[in-house]
N, C-alpha and C. Protein backbone atom coordinates (compact mmCIF):
# COMPACT_ATOMS: atom_id res chain seq x y z
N UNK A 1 -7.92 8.83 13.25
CA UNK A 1 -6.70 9.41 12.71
C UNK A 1 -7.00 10.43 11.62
N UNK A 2 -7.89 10.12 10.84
CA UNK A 2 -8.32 11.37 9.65
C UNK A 2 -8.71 12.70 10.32
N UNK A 3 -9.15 12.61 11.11
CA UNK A 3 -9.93 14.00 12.02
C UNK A 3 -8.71 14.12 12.72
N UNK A 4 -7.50 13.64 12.97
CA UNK A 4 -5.86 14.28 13.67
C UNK A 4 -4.76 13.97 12.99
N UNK A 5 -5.03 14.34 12.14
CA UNK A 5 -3.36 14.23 10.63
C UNK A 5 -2.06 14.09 11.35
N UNK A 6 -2.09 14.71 12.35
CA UNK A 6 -0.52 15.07 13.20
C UNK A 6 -0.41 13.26 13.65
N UNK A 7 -1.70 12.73 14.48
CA UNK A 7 -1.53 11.74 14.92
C UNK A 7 -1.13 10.84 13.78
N UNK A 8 -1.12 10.56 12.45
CA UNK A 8 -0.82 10.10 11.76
C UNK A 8 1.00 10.40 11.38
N UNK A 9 1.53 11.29 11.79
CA UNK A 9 2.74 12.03 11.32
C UNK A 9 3.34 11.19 12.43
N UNK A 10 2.69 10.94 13.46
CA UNK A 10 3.63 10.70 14.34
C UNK A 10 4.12 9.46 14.85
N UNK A 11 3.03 8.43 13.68
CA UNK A 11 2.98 7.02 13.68
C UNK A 11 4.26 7.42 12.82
N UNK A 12 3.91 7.62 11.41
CA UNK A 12 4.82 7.29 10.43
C UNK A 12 6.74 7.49 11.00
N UNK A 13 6.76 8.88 11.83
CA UNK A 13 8.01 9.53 12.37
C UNK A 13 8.49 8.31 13.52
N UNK A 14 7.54 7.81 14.04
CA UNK A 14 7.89 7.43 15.14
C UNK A 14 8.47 5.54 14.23
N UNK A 15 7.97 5.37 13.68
CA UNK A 15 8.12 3.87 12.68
C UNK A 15 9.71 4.42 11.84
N UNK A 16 9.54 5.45 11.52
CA UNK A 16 11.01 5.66 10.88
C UNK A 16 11.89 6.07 11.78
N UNK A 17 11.98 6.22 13.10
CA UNK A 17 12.67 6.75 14.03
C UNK A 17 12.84 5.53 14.54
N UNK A 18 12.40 4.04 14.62
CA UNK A 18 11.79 3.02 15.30
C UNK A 18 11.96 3.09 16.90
N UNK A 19 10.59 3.68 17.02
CA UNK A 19 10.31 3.67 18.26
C UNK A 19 8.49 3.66 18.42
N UNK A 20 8.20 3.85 19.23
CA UNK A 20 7.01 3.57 19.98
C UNK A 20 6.28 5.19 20.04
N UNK A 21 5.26 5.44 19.88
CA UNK A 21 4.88 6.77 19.19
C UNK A 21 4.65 7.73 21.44
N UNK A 22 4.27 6.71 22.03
CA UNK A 22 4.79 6.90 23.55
C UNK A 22 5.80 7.42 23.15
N UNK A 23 7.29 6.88 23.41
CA UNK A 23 8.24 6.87 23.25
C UNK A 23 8.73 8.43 22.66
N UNK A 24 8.33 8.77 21.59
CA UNK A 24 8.62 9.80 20.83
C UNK A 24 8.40 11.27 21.44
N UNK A 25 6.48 11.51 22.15
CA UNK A 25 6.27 12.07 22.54
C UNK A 25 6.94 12.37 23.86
N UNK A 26 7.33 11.49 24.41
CA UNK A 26 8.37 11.55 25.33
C UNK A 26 9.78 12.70 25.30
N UNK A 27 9.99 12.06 24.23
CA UNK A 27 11.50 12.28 23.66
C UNK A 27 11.95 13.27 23.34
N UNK A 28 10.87 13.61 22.25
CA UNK A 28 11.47 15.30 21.07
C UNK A 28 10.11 15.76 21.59
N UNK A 29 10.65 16.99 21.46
CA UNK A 29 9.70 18.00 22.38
C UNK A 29 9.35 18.87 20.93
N UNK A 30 8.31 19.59 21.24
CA UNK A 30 7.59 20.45 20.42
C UNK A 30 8.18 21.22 19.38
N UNK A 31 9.22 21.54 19.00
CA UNK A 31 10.15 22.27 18.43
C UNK A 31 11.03 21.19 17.14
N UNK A 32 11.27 20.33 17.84
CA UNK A 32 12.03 19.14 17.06
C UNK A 32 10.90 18.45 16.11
N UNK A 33 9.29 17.97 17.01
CA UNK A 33 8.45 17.77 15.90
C UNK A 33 7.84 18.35 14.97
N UNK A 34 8.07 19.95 15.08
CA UNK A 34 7.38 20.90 14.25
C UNK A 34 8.65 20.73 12.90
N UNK A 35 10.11 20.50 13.16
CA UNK A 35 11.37 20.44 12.24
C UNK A 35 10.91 19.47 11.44
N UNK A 36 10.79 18.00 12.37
CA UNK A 36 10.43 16.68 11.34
C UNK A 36 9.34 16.82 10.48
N UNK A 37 8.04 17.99 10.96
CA UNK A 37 6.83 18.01 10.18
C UNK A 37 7.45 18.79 8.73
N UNK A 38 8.14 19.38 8.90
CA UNK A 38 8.78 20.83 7.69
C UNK A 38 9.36 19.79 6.93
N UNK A 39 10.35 19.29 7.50
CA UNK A 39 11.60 18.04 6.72
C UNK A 39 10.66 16.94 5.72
N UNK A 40 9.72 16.69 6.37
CA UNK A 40 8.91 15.86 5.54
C UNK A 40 8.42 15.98 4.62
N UNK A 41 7.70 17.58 4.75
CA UNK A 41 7.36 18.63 3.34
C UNK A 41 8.47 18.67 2.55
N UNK A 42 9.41 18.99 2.62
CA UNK A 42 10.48 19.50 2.13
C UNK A 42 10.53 17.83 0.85
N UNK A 43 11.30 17.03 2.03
CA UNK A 43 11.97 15.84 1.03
C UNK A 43 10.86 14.34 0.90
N UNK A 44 9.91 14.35 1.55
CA UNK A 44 8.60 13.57 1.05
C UNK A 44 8.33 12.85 2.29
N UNK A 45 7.34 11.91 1.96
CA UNK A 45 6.78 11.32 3.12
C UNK A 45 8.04 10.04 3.75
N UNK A 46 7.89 10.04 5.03
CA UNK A 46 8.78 9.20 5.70
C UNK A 46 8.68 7.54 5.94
N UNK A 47 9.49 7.02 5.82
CA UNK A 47 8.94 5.57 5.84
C UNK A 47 8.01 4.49 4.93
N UNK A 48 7.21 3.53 5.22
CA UNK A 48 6.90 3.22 4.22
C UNK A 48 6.11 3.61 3.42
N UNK A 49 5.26 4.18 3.54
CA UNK A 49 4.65 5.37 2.16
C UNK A 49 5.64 5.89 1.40
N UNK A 50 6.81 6.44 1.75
CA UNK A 50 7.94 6.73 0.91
C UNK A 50 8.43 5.26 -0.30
N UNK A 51 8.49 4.10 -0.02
CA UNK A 51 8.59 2.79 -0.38
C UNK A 51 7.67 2.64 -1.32
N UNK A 52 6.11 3.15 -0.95
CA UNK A 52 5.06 2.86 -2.08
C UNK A 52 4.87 3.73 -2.99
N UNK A 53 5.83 4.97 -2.55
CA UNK A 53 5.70 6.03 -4.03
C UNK A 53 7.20 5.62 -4.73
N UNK A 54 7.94 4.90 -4.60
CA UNK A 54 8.65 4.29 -4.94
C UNK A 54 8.69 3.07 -5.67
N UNK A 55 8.11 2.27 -4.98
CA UNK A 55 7.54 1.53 -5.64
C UNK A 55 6.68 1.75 -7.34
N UNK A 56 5.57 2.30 -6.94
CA UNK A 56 4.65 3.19 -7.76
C UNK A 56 5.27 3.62 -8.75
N UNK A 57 6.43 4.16 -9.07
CA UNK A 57 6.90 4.99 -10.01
C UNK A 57 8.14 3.99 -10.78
N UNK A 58 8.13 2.71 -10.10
CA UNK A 58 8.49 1.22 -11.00
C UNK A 58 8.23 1.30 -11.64
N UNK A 59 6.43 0.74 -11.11
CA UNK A 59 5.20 -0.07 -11.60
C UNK A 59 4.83 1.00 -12.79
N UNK A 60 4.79 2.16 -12.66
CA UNK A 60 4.20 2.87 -13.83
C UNK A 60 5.35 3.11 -15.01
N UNK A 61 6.63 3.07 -14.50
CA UNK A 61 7.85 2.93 -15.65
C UNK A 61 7.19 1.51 -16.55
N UNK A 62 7.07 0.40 -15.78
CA UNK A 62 7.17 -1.00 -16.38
C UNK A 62 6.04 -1.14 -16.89
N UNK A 63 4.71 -0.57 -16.78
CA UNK A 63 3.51 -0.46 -17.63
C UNK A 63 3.69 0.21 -18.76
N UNK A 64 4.19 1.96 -18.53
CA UNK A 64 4.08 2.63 -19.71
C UNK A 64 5.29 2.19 -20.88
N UNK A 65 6.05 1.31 -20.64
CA UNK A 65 7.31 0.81 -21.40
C UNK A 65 6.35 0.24 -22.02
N UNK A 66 6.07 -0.65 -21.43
CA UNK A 66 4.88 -1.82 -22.24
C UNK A 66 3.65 -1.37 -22.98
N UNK A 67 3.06 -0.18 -22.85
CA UNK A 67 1.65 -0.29 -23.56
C UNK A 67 1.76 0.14 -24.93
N UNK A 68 0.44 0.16 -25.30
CA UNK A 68 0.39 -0.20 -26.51
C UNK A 68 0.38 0.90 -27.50
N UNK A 69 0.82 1.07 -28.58
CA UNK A 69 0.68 2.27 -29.32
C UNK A 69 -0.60 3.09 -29.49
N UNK A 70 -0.08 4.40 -28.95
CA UNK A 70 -1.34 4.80 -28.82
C UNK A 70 -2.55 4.83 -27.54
N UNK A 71 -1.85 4.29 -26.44
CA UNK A 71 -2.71 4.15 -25.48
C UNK A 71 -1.73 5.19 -24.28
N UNK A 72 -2.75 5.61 -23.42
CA UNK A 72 -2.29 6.88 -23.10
C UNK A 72 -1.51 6.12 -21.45
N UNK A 73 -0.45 7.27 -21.05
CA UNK A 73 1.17 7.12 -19.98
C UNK A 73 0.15 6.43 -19.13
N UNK A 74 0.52 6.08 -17.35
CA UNK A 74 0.22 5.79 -16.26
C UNK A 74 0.68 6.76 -15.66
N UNK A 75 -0.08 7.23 -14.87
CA UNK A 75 0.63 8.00 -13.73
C UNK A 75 1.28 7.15 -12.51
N UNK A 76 1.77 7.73 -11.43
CA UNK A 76 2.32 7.17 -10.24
C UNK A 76 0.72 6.41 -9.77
N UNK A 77 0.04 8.29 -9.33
CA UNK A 77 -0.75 7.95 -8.93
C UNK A 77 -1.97 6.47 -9.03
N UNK A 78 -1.70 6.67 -10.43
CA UNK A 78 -2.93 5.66 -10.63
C UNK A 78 -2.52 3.90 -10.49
N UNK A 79 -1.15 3.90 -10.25
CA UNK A 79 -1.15 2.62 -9.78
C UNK A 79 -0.36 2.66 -8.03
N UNK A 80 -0.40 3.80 -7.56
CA UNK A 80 0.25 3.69 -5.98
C UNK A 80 -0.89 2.88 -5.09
N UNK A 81 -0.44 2.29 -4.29
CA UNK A 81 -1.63 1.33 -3.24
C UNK A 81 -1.66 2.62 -2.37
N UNK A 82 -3.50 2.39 -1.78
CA UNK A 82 -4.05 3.02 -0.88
C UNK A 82 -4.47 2.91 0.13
N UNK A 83 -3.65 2.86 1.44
CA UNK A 83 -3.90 1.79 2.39
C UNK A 83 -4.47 2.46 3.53
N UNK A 84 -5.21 3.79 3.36
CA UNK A 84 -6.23 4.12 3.75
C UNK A 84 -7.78 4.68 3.24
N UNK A 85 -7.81 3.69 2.41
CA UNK A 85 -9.19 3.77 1.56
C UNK A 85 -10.11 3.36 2.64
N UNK A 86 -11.14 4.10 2.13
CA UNK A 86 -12.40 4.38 3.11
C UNK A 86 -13.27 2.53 2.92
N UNK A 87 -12.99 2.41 1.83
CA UNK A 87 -13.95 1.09 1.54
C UNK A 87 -13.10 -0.38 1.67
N UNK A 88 -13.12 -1.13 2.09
CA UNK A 88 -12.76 -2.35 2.60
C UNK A 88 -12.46 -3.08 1.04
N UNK A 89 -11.63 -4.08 1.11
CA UNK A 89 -11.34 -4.51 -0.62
C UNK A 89 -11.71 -6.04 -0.27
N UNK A 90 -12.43 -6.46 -1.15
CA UNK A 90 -12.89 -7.56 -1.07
C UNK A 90 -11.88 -8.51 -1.54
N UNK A 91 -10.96 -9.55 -1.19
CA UNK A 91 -9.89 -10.26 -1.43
C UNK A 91 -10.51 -11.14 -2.63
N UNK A 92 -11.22 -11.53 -3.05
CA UNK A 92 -11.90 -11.98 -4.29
C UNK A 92 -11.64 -11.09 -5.74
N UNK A 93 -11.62 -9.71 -5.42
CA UNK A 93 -11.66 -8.52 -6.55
C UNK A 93 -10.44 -8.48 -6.77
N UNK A 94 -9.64 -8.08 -5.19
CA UNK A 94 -8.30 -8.16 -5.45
C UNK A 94 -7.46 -8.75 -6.03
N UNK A 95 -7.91 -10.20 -5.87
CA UNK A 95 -7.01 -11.23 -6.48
C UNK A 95 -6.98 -11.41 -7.99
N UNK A 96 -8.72 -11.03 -8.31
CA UNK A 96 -9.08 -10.72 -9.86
C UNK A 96 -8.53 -10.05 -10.46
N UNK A 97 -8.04 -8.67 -9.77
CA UNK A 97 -6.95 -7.58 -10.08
C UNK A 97 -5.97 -7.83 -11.19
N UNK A 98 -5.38 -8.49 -9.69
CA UNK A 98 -4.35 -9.10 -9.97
C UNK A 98 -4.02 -10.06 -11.14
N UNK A 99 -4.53 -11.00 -11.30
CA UNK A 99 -4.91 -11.87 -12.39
C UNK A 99 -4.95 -11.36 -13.75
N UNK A 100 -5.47 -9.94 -13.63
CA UNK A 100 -5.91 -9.39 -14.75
C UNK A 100 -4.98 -8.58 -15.38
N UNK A 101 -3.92 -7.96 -14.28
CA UNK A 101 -2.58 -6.82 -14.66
C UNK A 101 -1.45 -8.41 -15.08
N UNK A 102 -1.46 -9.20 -14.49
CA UNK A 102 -0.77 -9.87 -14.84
C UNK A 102 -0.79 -11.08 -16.21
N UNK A 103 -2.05 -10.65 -16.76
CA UNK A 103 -2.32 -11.11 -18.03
C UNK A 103 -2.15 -10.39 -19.42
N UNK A 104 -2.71 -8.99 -18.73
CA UNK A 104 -2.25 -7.93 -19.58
C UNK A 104 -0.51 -7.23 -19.66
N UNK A 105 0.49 -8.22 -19.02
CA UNK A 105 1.46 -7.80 -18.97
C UNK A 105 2.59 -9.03 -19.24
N UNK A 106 1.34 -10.32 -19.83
CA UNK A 106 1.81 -11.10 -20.46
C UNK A 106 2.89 -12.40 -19.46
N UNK A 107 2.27 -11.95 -18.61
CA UNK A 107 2.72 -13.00 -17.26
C UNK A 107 2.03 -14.10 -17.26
N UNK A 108 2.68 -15.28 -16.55
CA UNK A 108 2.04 -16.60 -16.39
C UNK A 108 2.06 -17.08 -15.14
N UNK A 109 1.04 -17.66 -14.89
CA UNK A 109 0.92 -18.11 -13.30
C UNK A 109 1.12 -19.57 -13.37
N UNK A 110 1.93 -19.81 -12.71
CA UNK A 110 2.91 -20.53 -12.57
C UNK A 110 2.13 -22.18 -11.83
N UNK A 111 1.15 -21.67 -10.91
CA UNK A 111 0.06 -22.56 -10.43
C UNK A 111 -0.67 -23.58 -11.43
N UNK A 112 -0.46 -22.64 -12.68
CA UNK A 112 -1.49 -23.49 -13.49
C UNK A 112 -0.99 -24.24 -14.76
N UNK A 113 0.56 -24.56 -14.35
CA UNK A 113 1.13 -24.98 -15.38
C UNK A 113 1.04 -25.85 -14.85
N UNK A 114 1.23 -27.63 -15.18
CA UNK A 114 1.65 -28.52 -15.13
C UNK A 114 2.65 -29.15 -14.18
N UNK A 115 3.43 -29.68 -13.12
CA UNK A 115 4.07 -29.70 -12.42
C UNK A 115 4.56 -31.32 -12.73
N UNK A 116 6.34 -31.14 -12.82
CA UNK A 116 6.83 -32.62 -13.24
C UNK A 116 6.46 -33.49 -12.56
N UNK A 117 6.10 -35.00 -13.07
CA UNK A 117 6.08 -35.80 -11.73
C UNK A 117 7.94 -36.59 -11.60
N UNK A 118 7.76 -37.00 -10.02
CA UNK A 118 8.70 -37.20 -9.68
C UNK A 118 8.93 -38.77 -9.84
């Protein structure tokens, strides 16, 4: 898919269109997908990547509210997920991540409290 970008356009079009990327090529003919490619430029990416720059721009509201005097903004970028990174994420790191934004943001995991007995 990296070496055919279009083939990637046409997952995403075809997932926000919900249909079957068969299906699509079928459907809208050459003219209509060159419109959806423009429309996309225009008002942003379609579907759920649209969701994770959305997302993203939460997550960096609710960090930079929080930090500390003197410590410099978040961008979108630097907290948007990348779910075509070249390198595989080791679910061990990840979870460490995790553990770690959620300590620094003064969260508690809930696992490790105590649980009533019944």
């Amino acid at each position: 898919m990296r070496a055919r970008p279009e083939r990637a356009f046409y997952f995403r079009l075809a997932s926000h269109l919900h249909m079957t990327v068969g299906r699509l090529l079928n459907e809208i003919g050459s003219r209509e997908l060159t419109e959806w490619q423009v429309y996309e430029r225009m008002a942003g990416p379609l579907g759920p990547v649209r969701d994770d720059y959305l997302a993203a721009q939460v997550a960096a509201t609710v960090i930079n509210v929080n930090r500390g005097k003197g410590k410099r903004a978040r961008g979108i970028e630097a907290v948007r997920l990348r779910w075509d990174s070249r390198e595989p994420v080791d679910p061990a790191e990840l979870y460490s991540r995790v553990q770690k934004i959620n300590a620094r943001l003064g969260g508690n995991d809930i696992r490790l409290q105590p649980t009533p007995q019944d």
